[in-house]
N, C-alpha and C. Protein backbone atom coordinates (compact mmCIF):
# COMPACT_ATOMS: atom_id res chain seq x y z
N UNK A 1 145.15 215.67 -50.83
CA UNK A 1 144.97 215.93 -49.42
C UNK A 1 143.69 216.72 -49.20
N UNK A 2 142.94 216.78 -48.03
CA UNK A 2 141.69 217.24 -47.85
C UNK A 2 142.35 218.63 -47.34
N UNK A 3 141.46 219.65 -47.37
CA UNK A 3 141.65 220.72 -46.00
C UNK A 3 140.32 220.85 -45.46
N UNK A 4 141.05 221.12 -44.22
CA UNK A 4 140.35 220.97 -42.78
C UNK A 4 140.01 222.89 -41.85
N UNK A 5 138.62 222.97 -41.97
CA UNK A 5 138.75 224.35 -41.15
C UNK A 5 138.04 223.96 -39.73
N UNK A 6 138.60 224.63 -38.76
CA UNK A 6 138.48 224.12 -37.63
C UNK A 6 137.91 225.44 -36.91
N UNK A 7 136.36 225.57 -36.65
CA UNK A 7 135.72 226.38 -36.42
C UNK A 7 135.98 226.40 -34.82
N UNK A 8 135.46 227.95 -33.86
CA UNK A 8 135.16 227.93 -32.67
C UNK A 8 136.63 227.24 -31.54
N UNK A 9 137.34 227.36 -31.94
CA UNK A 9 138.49 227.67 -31.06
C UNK A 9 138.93 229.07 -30.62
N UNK A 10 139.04 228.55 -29.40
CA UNK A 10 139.42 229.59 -28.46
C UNK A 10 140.87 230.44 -28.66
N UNK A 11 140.89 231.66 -28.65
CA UNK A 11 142.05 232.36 -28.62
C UNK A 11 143.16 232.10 -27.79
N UNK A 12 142.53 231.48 -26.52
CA UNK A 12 143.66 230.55 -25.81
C UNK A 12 144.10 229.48 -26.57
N UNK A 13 143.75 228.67 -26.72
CA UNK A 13 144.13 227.22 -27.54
C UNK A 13 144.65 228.04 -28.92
N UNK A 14 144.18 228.18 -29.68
CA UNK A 14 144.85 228.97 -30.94
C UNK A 14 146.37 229.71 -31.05
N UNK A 15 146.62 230.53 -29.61
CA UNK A 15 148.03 230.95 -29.46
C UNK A 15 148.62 229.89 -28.74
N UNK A 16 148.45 228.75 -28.00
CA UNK A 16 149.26 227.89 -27.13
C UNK A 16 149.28 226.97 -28.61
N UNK A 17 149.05 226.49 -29.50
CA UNK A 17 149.21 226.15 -30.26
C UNK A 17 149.93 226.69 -31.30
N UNK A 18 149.75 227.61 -31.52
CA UNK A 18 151.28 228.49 -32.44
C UNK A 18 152.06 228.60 -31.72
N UNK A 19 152.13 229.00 -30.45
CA UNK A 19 153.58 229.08 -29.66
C UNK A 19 154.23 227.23 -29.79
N UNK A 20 153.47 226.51 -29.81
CA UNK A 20 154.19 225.51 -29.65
C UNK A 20 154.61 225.00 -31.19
N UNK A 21 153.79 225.45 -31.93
CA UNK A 21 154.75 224.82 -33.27
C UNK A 21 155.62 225.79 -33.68
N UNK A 22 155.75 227.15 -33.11
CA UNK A 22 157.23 228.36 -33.05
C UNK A 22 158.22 227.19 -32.23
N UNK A 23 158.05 227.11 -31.29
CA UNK A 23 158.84 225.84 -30.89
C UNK A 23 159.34 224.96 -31.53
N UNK A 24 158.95 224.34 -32.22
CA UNK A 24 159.34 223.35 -33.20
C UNK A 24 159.52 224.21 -34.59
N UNK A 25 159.80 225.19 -35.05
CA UNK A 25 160.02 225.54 -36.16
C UNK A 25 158.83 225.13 -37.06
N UNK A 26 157.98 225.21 -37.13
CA UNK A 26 156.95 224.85 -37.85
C UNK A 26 155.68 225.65 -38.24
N UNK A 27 155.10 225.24 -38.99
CA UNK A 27 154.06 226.36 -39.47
C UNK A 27 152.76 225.88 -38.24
N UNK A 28 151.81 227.11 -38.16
CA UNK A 28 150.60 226.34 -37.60
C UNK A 28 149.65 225.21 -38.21
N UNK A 29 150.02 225.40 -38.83
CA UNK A 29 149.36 224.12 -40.31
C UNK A 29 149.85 222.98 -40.12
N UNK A 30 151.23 222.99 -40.26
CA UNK A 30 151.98 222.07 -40.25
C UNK A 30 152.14 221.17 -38.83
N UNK A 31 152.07 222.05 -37.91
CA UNK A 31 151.90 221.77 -36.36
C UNK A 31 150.84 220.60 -36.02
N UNK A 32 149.97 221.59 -36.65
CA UNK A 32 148.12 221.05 -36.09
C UNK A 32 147.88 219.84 -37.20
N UNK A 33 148.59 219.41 -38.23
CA UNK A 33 148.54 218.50 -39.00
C UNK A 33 149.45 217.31 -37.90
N UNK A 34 150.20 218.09 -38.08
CA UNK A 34 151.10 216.35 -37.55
C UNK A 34 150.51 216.17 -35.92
N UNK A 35 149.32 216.54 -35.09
CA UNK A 35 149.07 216.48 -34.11
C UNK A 35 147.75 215.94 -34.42
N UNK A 36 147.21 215.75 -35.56
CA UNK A 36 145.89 215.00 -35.83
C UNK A 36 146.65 214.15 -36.16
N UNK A 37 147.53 213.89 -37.04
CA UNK A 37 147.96 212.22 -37.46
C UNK A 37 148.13 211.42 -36.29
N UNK A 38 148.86 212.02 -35.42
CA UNK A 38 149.33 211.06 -34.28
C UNK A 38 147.93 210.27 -33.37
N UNK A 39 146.72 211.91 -33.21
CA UNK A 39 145.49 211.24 -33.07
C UNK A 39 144.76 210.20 -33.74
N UNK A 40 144.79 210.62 -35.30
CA UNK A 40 144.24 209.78 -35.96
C UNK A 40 144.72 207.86 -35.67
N UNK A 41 146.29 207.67 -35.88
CA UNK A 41 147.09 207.14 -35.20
C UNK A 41 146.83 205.90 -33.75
N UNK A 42 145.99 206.78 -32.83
CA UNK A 42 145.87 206.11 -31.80
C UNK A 42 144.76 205.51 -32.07
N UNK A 43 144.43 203.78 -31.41
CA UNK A 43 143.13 203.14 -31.56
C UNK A 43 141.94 203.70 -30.83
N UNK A 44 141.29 203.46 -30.63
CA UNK A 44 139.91 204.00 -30.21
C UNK A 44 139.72 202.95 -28.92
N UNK A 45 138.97 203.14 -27.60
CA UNK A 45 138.72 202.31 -26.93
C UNK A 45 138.07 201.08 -27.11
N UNK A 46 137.21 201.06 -28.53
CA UNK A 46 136.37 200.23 -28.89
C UNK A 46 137.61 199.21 -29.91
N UNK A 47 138.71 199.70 -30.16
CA UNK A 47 139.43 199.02 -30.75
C UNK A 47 140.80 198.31 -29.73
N UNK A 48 140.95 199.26 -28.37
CA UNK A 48 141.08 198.66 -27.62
C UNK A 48 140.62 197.34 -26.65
N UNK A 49 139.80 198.02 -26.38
CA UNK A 49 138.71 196.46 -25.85
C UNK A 49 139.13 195.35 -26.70
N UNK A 50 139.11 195.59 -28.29
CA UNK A 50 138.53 194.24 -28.86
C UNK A 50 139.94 192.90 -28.63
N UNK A 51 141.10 193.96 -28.71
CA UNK A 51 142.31 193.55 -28.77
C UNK A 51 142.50 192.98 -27.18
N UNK A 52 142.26 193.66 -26.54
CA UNK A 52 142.24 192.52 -25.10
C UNK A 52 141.19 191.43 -25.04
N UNK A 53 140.16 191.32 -25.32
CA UNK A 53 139.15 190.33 -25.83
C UNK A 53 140.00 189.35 -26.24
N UNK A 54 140.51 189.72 -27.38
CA UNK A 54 141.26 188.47 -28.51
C UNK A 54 142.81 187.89 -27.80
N UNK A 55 142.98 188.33 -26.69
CA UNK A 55 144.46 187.98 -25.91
C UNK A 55 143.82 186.53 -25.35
N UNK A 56 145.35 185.61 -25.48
CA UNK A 56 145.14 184.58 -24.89
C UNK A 56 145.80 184.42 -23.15
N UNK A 57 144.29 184.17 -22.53
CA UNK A 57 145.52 184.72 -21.05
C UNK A 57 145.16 183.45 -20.33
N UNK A 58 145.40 182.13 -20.62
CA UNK A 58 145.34 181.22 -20.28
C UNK A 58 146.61 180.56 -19.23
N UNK A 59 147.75 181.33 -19.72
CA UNK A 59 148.58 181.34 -18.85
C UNK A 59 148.85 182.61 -17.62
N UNK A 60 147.81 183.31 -17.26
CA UNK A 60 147.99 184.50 -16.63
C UNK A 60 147.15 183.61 -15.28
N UNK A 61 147.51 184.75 -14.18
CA UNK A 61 147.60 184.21 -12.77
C UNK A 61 146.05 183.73 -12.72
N UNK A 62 145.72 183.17 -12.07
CA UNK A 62 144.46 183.21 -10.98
C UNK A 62 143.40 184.06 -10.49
N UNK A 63 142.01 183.56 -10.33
CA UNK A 63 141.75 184.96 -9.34
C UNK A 63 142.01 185.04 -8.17
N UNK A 64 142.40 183.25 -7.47
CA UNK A 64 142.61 183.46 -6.10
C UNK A 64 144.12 183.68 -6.20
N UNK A 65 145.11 183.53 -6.97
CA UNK A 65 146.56 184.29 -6.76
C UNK A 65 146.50 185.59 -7.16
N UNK A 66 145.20 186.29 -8.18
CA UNK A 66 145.53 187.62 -7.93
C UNK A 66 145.14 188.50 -6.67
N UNK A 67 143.94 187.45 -5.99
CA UNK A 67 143.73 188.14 -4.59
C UNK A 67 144.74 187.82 -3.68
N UNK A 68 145.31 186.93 -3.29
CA UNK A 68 146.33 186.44 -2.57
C UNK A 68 147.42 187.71 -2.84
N UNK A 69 147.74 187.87 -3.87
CA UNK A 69 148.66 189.48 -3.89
C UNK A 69 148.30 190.22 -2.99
N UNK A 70 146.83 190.62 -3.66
CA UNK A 70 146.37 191.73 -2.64
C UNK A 70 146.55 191.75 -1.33
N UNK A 71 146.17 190.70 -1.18
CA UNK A 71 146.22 190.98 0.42
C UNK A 71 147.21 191.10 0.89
N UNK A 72 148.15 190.56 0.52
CA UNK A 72 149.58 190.30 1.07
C UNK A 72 150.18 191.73 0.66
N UNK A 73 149.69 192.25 -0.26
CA UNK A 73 150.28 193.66 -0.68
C UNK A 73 149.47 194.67 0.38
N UNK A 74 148.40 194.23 1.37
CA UNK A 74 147.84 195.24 2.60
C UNK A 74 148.52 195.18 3.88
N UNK A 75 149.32 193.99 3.93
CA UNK A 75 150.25 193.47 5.20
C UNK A 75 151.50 194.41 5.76
């Protein structure tokens, strides 16, 4: 496993962050670890994008039935 020092945090963020892994029974280590995995975890917008790119939406509405909503959704 690597370790990680995490310079220039604020004394605010630093105690709202131990209070919350006191919450959970947990160490601050342990806290701030499993709160980067979940980050690490999430895709990136650039990995978002690509995945809507690659969708097949050949069966998805129209542009004139998605405007036709609209309007009818201003009525």
């Amino acid at each position: 496993m690597t370790t990680l020092y995490i310079r220039d945090v604020s004394d605010e963020v630093a105690e709202r962050l131990k209070e919350r892994a006191a919450a959970e029974g947990k160490s601050l280590s342990a806290y701030v670890a499993g709160e980067l995995a979940k980050l690490a975890g999430r895709p990136t917008n650039d990995e978002i994008v690509a995945r809507l790119r690659e969708r097949d939406r050949s069966g998805g509405p129209t542009t004139d039935e998605i405007l036709a909503a609209v309007q009818a959704g201003r009525r």
